[in-house]
Protein backbone atom coordinates (compact mmCIF):
# COMPACT_ATOMS: atom_id res chain seq x y z
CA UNK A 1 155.70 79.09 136.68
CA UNK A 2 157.63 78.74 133.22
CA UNK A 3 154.63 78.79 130.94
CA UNK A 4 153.15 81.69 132.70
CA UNK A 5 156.41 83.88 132.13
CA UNK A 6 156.27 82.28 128.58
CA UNK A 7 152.66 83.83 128.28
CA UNK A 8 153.46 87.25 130.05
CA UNK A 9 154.95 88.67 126.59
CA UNK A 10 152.48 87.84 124.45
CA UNK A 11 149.35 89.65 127.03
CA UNK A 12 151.72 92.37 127.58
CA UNK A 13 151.64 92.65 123.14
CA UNK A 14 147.79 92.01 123.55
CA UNK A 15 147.34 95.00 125.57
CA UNK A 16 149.18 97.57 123.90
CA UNK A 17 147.22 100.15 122.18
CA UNK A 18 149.68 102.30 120.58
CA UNK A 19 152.68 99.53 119.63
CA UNK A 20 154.62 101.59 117.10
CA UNK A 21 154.69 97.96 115.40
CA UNK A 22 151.27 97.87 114.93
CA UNK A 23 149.47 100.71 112.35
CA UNK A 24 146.18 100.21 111.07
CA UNK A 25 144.93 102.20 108.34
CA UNK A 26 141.38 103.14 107.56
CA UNK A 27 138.53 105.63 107.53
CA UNK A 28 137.12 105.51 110.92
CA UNK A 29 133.70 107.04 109.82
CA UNK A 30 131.93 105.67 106.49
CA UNK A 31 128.15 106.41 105.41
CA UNK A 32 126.43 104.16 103.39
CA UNK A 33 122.74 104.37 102.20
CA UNK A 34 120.94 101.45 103.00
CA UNK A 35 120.29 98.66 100.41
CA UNK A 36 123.13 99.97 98.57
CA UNK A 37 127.08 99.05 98.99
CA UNK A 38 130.01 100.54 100.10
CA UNK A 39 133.79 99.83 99.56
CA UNK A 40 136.17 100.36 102.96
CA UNK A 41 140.25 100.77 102.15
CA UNK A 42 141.91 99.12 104.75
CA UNK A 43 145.54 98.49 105.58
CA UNK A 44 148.06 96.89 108.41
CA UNK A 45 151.23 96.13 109.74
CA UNK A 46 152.68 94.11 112.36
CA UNK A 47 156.49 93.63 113.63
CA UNK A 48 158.88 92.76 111.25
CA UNK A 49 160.06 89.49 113.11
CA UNK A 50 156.42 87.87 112.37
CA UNK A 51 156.77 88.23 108.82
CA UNK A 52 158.86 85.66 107.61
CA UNK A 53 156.52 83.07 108.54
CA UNK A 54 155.13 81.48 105.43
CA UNK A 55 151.60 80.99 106.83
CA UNK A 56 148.97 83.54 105.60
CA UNK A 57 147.71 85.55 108.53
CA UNK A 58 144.22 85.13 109.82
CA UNK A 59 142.48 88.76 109.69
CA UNK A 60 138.86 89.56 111.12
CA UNK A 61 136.40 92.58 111.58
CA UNK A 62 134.65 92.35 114.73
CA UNK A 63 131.71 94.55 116.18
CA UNK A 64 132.59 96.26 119.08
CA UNK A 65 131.60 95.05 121.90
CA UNK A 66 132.11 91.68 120.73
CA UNK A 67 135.06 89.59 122.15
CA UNK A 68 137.68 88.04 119.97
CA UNK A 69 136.50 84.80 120.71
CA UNK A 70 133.04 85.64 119.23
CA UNK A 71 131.76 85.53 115.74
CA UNK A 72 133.46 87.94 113.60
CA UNK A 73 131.34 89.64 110.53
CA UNK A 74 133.86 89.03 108.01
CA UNK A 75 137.22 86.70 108.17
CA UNK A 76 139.37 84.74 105.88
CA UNK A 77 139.81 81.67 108.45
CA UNK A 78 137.83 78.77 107.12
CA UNK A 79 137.78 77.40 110.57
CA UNK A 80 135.73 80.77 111.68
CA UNK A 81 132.06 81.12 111.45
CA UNK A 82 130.68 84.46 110.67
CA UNK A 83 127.87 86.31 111.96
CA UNK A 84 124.64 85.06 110.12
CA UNK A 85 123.37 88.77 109.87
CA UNK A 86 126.49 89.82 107.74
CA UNK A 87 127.38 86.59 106.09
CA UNK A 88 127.58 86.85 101.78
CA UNK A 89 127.31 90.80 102.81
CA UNK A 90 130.57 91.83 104.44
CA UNK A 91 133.56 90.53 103.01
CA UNK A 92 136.89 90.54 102.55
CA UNK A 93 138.54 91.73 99.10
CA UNK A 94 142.01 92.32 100.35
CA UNK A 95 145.17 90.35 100.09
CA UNK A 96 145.76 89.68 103.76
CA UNK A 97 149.42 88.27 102.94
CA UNK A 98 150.35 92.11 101.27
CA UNK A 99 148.48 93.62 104.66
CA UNK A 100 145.24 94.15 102.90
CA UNK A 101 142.28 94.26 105.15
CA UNK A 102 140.04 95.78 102.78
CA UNK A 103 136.33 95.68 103.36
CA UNK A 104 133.06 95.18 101.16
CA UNK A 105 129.95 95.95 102.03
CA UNK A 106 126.92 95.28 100.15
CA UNK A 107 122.28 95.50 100.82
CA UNK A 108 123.88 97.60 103.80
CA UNK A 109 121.10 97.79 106.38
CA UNK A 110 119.99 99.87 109.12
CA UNK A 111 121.36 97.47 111.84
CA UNK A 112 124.46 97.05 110.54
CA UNK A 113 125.48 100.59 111.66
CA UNK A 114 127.72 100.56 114.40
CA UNK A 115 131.50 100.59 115.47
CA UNK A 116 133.92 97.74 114.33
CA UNK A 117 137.77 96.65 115.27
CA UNK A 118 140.33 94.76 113.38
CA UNK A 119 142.57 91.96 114.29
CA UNK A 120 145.38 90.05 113.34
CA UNK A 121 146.15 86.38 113.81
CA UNK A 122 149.60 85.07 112.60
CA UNK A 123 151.72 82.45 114.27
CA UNK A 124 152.73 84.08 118.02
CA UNK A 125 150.88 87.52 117.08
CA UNK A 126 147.07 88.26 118.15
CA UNK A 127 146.26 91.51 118.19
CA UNK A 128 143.49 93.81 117.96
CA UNK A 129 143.81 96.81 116.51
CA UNK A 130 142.00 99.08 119.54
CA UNK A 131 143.13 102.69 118.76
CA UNK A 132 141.52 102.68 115.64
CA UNK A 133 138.36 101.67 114.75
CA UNK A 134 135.80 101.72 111.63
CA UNK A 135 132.54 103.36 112.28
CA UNK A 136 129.55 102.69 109.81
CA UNK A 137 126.50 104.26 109.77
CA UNK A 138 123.44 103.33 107.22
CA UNK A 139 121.02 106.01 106.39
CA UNK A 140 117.93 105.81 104.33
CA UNK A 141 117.98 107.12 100.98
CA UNK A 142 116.37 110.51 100.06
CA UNK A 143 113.37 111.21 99.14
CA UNK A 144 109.41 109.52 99.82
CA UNK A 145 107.35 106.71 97.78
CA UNK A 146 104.96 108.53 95.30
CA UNK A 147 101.34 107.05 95.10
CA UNK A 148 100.02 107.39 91.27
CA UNK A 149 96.32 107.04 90.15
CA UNK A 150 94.08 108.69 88.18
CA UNK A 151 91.91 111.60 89.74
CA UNK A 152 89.18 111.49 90.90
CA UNK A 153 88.35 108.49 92.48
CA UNK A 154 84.22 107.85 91.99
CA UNK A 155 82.85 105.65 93.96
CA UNK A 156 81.84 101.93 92.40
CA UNK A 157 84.77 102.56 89.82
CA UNK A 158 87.88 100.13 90.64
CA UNK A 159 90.68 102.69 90.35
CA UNK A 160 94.56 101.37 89.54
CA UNK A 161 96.98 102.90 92.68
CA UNK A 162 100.90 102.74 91.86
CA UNK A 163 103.63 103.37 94.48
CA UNK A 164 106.61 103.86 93.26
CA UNK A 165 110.46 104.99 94.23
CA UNK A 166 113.04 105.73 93.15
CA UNK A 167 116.88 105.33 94.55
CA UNK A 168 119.29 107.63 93.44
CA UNK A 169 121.46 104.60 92.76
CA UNK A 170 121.86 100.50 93.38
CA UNK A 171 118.56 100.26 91.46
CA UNK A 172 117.33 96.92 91.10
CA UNK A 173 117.61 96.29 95.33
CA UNK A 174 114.30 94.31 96.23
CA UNK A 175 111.93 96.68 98.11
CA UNK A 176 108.76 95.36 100.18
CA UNK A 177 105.71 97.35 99.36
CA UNK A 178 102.29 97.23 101.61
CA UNK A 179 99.34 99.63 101.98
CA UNK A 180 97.34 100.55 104.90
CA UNK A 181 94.32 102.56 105.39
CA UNK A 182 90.62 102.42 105.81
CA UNK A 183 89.84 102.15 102.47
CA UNK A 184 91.66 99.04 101.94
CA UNK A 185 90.74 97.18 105.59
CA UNK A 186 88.58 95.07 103.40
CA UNK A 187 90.57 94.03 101.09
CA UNK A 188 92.76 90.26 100.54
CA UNK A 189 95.45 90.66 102.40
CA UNK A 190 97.50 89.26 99.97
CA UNK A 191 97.16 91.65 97.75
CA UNK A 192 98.42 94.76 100.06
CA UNK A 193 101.77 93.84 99.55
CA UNK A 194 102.46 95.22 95.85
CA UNK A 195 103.50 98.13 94.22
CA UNK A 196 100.17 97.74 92.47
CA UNK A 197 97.22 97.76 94.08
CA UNK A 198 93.29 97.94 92.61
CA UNK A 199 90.86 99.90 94.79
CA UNK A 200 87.39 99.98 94.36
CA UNK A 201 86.72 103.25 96.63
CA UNK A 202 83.35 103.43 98.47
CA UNK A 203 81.16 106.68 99.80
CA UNK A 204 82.79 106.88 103.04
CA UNK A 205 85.95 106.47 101.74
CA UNK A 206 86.22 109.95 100.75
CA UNK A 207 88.53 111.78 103.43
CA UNK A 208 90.07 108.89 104.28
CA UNK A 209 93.78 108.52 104.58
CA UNK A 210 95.84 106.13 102.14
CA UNK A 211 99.22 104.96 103.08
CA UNK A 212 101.70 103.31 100.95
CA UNK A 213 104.68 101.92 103.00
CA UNK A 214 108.34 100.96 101.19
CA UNK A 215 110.79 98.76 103.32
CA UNK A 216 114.67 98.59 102.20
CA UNK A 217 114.54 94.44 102.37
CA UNK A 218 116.96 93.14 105.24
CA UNK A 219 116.99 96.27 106.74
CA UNK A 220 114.75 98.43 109.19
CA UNK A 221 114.14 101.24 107.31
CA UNK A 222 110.81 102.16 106.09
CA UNK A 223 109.79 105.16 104.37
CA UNK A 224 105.96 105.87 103.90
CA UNK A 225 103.55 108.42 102.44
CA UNK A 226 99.88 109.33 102.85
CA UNK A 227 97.32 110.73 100.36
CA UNK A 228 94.01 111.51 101.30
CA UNK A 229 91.25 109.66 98.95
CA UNK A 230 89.13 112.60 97.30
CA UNK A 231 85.87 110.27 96.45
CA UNK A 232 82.83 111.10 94.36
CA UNK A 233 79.62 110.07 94.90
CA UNK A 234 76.09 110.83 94.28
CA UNK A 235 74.05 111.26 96.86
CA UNK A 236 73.33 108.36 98.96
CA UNK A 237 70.65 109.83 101.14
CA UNK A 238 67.96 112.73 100.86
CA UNK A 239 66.17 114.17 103.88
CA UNK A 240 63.68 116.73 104.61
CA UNK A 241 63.41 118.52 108.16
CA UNK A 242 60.37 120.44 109.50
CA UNK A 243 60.09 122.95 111.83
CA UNK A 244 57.04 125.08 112.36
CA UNK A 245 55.46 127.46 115.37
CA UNK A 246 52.65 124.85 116.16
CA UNK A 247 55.53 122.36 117.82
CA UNK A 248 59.15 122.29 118.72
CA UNK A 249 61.81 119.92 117.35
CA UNK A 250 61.82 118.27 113.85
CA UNK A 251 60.42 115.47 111.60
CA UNK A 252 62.95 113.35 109.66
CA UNK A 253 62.54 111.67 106.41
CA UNK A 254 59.39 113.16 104.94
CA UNK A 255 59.05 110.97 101.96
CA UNK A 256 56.07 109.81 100.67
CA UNK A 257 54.26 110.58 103.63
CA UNK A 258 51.13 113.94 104.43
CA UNK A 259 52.03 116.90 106.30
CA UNK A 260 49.31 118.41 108.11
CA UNK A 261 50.32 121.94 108.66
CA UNK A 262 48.28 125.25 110.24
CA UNK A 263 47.30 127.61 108.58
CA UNK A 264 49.04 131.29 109.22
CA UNK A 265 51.92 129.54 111.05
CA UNK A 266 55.65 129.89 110.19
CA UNK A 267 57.19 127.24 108.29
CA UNK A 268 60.94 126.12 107.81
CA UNK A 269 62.23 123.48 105.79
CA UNK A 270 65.47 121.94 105.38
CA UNK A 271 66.93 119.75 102.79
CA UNK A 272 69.64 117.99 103.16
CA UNK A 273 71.71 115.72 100.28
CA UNK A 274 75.09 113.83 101.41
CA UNK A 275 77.10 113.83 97.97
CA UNK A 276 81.05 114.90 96.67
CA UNK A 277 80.98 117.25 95.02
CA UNK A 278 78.21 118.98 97.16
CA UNK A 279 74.48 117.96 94.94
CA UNK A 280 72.88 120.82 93.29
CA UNK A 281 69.77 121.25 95.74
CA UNK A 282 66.29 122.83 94.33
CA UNK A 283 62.58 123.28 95.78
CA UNK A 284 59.12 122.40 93.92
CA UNK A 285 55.62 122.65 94.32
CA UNK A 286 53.47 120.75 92.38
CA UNK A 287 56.46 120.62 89.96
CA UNK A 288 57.02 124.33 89.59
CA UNK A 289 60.36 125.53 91.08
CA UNK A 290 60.42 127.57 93.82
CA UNK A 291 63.12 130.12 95.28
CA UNK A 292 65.05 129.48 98.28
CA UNK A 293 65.06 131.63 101.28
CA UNK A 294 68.84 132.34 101.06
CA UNK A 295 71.25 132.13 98.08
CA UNK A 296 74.06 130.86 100.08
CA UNK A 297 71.52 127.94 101.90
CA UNK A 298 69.61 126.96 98.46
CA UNK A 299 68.36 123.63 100.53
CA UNK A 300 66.34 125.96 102.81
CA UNK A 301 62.99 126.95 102.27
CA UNK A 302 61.12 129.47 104.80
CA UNK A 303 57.08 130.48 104.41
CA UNK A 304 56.02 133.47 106.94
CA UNK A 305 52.63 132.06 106.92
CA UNK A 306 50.97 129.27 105.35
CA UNK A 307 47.89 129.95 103.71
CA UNK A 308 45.38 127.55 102.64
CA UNK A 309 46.16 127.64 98.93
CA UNK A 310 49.85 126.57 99.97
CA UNK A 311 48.53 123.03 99.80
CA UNK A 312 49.91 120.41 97.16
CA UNK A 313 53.45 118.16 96.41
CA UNK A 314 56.40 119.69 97.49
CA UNK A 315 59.47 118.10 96.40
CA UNK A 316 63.49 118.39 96.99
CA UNK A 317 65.82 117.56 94.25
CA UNK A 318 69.33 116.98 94.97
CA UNK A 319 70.80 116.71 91.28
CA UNK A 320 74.57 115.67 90.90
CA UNK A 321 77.18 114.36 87.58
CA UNK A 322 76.66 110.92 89.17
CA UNK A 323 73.16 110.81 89.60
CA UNK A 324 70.12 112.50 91.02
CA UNK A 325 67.83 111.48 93.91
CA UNK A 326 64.28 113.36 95.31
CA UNK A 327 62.02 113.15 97.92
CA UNK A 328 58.04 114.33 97.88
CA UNK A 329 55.92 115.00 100.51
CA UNK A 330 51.92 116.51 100.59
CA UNK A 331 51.20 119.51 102.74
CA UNK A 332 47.82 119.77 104.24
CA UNK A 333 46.97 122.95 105.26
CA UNK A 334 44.29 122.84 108.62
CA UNK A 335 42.42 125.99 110.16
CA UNK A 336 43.87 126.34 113.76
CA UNK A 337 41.74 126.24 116.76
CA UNK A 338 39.82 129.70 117.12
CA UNK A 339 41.70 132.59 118.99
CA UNK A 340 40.24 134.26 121.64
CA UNK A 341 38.52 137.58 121.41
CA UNK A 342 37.49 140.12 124.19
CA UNK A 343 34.55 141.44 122.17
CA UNK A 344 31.46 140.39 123.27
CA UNK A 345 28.33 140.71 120.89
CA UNK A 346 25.24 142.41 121.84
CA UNK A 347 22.07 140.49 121.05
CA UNK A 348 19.49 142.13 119.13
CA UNK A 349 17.44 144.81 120.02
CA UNK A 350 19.82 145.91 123.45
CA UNK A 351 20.11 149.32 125.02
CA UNK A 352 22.38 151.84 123.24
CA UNK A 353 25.36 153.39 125.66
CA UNK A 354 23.37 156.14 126.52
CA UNK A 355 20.11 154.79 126.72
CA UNK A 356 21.53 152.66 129.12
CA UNK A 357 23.36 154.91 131.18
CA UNK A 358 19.97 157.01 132.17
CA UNK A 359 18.09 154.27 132.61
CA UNK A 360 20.22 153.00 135.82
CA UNK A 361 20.45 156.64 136.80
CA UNK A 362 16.41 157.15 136.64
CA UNK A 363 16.42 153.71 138.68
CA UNK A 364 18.91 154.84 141.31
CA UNK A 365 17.02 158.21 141.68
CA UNK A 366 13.75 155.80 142.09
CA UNK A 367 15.63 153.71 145.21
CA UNK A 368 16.83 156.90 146.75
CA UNK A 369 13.14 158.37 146.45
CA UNK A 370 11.26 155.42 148.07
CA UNK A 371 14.34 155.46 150.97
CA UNK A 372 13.54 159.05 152.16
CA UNK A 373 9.47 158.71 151.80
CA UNK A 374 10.22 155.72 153.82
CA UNK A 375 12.12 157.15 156.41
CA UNK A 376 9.86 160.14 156.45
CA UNK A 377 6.92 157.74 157.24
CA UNK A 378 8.44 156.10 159.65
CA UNK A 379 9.96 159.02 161.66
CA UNK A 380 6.30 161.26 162.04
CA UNK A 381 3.88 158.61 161.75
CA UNK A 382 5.69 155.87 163.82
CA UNK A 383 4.70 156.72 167.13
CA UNK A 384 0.69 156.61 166.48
């Protein structure tokens, strides 16, 4: 029963909050830009009586939540381990003998924000300082990585890409670069963690996004930003579509082959030329140039009717700063089937109109003739 009414002073010094021997003074709420450092002012006191001890007190920063038996992330007992997360980062810079808990914190990162309480270890006192507390929170710095390269990107070219940033202070903090993006899927994956990074763009990388991605190292924050890859190319692909009265639908890819085509029919024709910037497109026939059916839609070409002498090589040219590409084709113009006509034609030597018309009267007058001498017979002469 002694030893427990030995013990019931010092729990009852453990629990107070507000013991008018006990100050603690420090900011409660510091910012600190992650990667970089920050230095925390710190002070304390303790009853009088305690102080003519010669033994240097034992002083520790805990997280809250965190008992005092628990790692602390900075002390100046040798016997006490720190946190591995904080160790060579947070320490102490004080003179705990003149009551200096001072705190310095340096490569701050994002999970190191969070609430933290003081204690106090010296002979018979243990206390933690629970009505004030230090609350840290880490932000990123300002401002975005910046992707530099020369403009534009051609296809086939390799093309240098920097990302830089820049912090507005602590410069000279290690920061983890890495790239993402289409463009770069195929590409050694070793090499998509530099600042630097060579890119040999293809045709269908153009309108792809580009992302360069800057981590603050030993921390979580990232900050990234995008660009979207303006590509040149020449055209990869020329193609021709057909459409005429004779059939519905189209025909693809025209090159090098005959068109048969009928004659007085409508004819529409279409070419098409996949390039950045858009390919100059142009019409010929046997090598003479030929207008386009709309200014605005100079790879459409539209003839009302073909006629036989529309005949020959006709050709679309898709011309472009990187190159130029064509396809041919031969149209063969064909009479279509004969139309039908209501017209009948007289042989030689037939009856006019007229002619015609009195001859079926004079031969209807004849039948009506021989009907009533017939009749007339038979109705006196019958009975003899």
């Amino acid at each position: 029963m002694v030893p427990l009414l030995l013990l019931l002073p010092l729990l009852w010094r453990e629990s107070l909050q507000e013991n008018p021997g006990y100050r603690l003074r420090v900011q409660e709420s510091v910012t600190v830009q992650a990667v970089l450092g920050v230095h925390v002012p710190c002070s304390f006191s303790y009853p009088w009586s305690s102080w003519y001890s010669s033994v240097e007190p034992f002083i520790y920063w805990f997280r809250e939540g965190d008992d005092p038996h628990s790692d602390p992330v900075a002390t100046n007992n040798p016997k006490r381990r720190v946190k591995t997360e904080t160790r060579g980062r947070f320490r102490l810079v004080g003179d705990p003998s003149n009551n200096d808990c001072s705190l310095s914190i340096r490569d701050a990162r994002m999970s190191d924000a969070g609430v933290y309480y003081f204690r106090v270890e010296r002979d018979d006192v243990k206390y933690s300082y629970r009505d004030k507390k230090l609350n840290l929170q880490v932000t990123v710095p300002p401002g975005k990585p910046y992707i530099q390269f020369l403009e534009p990107l051609e296809a086939g070219r390799p093309t240098k890409l920097i990302c830089t940033m820049s912090l507005e202070s602590g410069g000279g903090h290690p920061l983890l670069f890495s790239w993402a993006g289409e463009a770069v899927d195929t590409l050694d994956p070793g090499t998509l963690h530099s600042s630097e990074l060579t890119l040999t763009p293809r045709p269908q990388d153009h309108g792809s996004n580009l992302t360069c991605q800057v981590t603050l190292q030993g921390s979580q924050g990232t900050l990234e930003t995008t660009v979207r890859l303006n590509v040149s190319y020449a055209p990869q692909l020329v193609t021709t579509r057909i459409s005429q009265e004779s059939f519905t639908g189209r025909k693809d890819d025209l090159n090098g082959t005959s068109l048969p085509i009928l004659e007085d029919q409508f004819l529409h024709l279409v070419c098409v030329a996949d390039s950045n910037p858009p390919a100059r497109l142009s019409w010929l026939w046997e090598g003479k140039s030929l207008s386009p059916s709309q200014r605005s839609a100079p790879g459409v070409l539209e003839i009302p009717r073909v006629g036989v002498g529309d005949g020959g090589e006709v050709t679309c040219r898709a011309q472009h700063p990187l190159g130029s590409q064509q396809v041919s084709f031969s149209l063969s113009v064909q009479k279509g089937p004969p139309s039908c006509s209501c017209e009948t034609e007289e042989p030689q030597g037939s009856w006019p109109l007229a002619v015609t018309l009195i001859r079926g009267a004079l031969m209807g007058a004849g039948f009506l003739l021989t009907y009533v001498l017939t009749w007339i017979y038979y109705t006196r002469c019958g009975g003899h």
